[in-house]
C-alpha atoms as a PDB file:
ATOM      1  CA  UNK A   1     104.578 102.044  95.753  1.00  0.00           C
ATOM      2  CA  UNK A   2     105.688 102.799  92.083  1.00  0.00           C
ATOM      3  CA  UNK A   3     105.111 105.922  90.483  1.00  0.00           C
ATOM      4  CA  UNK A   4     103.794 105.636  86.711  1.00  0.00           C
ATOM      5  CA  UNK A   5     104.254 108.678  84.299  1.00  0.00           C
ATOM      6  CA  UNK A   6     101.614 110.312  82.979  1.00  0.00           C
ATOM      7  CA  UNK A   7     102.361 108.826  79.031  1.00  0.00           C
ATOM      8  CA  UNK A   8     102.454 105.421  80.769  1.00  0.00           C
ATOM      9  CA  UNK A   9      99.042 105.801  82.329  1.00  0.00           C
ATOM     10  CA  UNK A  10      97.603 107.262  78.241  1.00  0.00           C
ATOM     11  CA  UNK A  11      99.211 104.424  76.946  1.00  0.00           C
ATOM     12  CA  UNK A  12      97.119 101.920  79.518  1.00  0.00           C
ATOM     13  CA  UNK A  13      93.850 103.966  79.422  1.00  0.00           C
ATOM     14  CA  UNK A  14      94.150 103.700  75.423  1.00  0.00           C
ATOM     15  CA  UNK A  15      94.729 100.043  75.330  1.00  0.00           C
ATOM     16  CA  UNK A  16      92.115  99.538  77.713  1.00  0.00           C
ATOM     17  CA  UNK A  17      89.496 101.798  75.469  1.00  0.00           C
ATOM     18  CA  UNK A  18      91.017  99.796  72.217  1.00  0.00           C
ATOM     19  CA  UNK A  19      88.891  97.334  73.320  1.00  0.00           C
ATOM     20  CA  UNK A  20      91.283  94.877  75.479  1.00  0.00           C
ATOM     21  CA  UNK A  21      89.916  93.232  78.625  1.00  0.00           C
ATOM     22  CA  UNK A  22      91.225  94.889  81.741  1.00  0.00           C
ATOM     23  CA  UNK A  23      92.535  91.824  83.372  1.00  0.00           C
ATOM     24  CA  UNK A  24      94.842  91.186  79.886  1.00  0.00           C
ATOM     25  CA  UNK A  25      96.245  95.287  79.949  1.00  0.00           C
ATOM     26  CA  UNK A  26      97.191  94.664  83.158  1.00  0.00           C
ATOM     27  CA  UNK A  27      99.064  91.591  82.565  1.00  0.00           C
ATOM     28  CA  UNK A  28     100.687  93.343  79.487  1.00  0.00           C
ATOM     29  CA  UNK A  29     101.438  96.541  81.105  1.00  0.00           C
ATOM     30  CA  UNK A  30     102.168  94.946  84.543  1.00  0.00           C
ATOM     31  CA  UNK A  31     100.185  96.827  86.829  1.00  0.00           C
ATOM     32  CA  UNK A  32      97.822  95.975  89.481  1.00  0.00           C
ATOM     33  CA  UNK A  33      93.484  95.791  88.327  1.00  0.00           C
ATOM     34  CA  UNK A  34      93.108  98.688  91.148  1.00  0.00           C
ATOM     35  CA  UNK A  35      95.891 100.763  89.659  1.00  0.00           C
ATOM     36  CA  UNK A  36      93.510 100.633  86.649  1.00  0.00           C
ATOM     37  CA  UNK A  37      90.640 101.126  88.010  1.00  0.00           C
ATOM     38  CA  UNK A  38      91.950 104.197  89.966  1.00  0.00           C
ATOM     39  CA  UNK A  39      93.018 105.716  86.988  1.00  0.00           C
ATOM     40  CA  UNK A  40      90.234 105.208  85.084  1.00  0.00           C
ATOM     41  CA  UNK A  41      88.401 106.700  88.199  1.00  0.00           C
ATOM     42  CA  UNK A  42      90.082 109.863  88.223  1.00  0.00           C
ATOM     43  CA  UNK A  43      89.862 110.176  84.484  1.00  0.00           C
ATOM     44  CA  UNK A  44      86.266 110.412  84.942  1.00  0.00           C
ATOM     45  CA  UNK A  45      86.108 112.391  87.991  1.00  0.00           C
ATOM     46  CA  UNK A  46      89.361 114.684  87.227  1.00  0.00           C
ATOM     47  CA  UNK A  47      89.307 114.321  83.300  1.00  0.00           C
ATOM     48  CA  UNK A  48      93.016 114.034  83.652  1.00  0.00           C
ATOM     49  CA  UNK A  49      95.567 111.362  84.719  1.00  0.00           C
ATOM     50  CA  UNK A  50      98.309 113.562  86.500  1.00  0.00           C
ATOM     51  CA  UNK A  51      99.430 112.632  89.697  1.00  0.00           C
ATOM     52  CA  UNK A  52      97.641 114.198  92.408  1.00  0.00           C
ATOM     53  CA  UNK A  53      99.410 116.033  95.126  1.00  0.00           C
ATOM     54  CA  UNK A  54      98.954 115.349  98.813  1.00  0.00           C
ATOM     55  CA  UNK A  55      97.100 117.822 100.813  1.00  0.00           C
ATOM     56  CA  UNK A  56      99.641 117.856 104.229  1.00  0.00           C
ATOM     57  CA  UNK A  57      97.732 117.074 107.216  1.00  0.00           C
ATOM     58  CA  UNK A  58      97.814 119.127 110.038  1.00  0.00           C
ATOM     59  CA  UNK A  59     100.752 117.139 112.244  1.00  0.00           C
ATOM     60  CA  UNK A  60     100.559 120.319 115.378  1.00  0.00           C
ATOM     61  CA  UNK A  61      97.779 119.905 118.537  1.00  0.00           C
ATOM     62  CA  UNK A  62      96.585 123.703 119.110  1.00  0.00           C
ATOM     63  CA  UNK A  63      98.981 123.625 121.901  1.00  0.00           C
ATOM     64  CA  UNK A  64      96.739 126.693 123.732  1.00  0.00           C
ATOM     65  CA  UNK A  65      93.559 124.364 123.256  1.00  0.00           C
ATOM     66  CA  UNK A  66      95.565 121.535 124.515  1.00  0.00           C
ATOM     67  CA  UNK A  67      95.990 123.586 127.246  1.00  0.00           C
ATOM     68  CA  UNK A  68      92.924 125.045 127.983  1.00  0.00           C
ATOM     69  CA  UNK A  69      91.215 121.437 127.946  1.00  0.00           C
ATOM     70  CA  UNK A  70      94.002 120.411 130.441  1.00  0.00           C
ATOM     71  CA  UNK A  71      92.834 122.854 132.564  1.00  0.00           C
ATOM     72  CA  UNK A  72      89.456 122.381 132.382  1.00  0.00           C
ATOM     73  CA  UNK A  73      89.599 118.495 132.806  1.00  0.00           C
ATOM     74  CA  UNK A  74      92.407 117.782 134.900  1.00  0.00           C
ATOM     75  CA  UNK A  75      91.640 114.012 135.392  1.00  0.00           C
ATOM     76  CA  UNK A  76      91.705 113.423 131.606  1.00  0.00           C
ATOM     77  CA  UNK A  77      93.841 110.638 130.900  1.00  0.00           C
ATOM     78  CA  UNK A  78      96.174 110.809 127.606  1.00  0.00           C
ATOM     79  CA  UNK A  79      93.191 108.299 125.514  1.00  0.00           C
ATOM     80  CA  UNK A  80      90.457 110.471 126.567  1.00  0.00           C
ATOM     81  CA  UNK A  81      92.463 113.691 125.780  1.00  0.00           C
ATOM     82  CA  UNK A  82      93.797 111.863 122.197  1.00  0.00           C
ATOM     83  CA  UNK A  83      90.299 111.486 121.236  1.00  0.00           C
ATOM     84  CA  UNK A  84      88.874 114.784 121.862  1.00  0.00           C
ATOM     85  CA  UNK A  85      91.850 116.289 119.575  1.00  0.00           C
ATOM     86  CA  UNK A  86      91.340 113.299 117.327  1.00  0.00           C
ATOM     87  CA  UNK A  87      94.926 112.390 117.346  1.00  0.00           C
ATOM     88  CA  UNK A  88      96.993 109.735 119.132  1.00  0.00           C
ATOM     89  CA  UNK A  89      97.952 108.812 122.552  1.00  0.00           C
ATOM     90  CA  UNK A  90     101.906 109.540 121.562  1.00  0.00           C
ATOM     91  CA  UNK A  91     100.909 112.716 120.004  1.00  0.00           C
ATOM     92  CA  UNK A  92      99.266 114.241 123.315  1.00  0.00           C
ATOM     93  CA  UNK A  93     102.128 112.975 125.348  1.00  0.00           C
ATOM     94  CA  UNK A  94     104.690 114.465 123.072  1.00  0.00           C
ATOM     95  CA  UNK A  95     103.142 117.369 123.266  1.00  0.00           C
ATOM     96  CA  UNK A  96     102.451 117.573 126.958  1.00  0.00           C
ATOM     97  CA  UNK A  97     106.437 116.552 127.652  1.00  0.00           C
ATOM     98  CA  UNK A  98     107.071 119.722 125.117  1.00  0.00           C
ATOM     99  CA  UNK A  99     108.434 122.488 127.529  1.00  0.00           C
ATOM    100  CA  UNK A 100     107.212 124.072 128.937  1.00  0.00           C
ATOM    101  CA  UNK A 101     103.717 122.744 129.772  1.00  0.00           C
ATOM    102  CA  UNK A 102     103.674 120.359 132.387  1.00  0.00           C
ATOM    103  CA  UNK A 103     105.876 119.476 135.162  1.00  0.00           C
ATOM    104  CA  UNK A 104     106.934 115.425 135.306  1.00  0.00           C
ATOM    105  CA  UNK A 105     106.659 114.299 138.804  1.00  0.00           C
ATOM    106  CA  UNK A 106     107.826 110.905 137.895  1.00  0.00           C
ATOM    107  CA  UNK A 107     110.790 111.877 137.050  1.00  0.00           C
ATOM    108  CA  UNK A 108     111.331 115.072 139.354  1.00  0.00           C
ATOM    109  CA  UNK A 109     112.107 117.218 136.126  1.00  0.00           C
ATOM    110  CA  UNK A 110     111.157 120.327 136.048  1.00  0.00           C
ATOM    111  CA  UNK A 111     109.159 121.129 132.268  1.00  0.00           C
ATOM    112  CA  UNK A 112     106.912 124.252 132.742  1.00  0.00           C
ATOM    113  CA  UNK A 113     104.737 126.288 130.320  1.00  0.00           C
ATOM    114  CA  UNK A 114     101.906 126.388 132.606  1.00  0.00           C
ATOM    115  CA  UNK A 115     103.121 126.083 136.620  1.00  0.00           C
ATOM    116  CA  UNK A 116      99.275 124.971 137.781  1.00  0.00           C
ATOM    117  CA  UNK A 117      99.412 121.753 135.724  1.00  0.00           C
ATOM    118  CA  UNK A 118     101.653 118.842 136.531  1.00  0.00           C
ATOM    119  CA  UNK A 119     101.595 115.652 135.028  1.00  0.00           C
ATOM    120  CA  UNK A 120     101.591 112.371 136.771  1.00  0.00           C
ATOM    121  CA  UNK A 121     101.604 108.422 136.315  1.00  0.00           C
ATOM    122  CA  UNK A 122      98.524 106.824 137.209  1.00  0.00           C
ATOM    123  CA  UNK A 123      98.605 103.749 136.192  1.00  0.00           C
ATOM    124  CA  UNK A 124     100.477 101.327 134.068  1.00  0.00           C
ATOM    125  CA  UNK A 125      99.509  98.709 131.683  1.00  0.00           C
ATOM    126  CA  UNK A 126     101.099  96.073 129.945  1.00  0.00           C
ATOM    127  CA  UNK A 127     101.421  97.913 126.664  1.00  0.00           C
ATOM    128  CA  UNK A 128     100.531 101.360 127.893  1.00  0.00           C
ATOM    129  CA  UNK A 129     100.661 103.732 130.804  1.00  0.00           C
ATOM    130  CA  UNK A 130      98.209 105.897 131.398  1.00  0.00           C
ATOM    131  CA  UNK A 131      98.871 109.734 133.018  1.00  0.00           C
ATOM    132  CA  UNK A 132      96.393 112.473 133.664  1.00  0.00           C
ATOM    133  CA  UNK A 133      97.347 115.795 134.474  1.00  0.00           C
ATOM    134  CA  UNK A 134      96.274 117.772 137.847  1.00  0.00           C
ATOM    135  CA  UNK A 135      95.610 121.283 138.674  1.00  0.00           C
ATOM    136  CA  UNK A 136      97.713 121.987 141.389  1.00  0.00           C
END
């Protein structure tokens, strides 16, 4: 994705106000008719045309609500847990196999944060496996 300057989207806007179709300015100016159209959109929301910065989304699961919801449904598989925390599968795995939370018994390592939960495989898919975690 290209990154226009803020004279460069004035100089568009302008032309575009001047009176010149949109589908002709963004021939000329070689830009895309929803580039345009987003501009002009945040001209009249924003009543500017400088680049908006990205609000960073939260990329961390609570790991003590993680754990807590292990705990108190220790046949949730990895899907079911993912969409309570409205995250991905990966995600909740990743941060299960973070140490020291669960203990792997598929692969005999020992990864403890809480010694009462262990994680095991359950099933396995084509394209997925499933796991669910156990009080023990």
């Amino acid at each position: 994705m290209k990154s226009y300057g803020i004279d460069f989207r004035k100089r568009v806007i302008n032309y575009v106000e001047a009176g010149h179709s949109k589908k002709e300015t963004c021939q000329l100016f070689g830009i895309s008719t929803n580039t345009l159209y987003l501009w002009e959109k945040q001209l009249k929301e924003l009543g500017h045309l400088e680049r908006q910065k990205r609000k960073p989304s939260p990329r961390k699961l609570p790991l003590d609500k993680l754990e807590a919801y292990v705990k108190e449904h220790p046949d949730a598989f990895l899907r079911e847990i993912a969409e309570h925390f409205d995250c991905s599968i990966p995600s909740v795995w990743a941060a299960l196999k973070k140490p020291p939370l669960v203990k792997s018994s598929a692969t005999s390592s020992l990864i403890t944060r809480a010694p009462e939960v262990k994680l095991f495989g359950l099933a396995q898919t084509k394209y997925l496996r499933f796991y669910t975690c156990e009080v023990v």
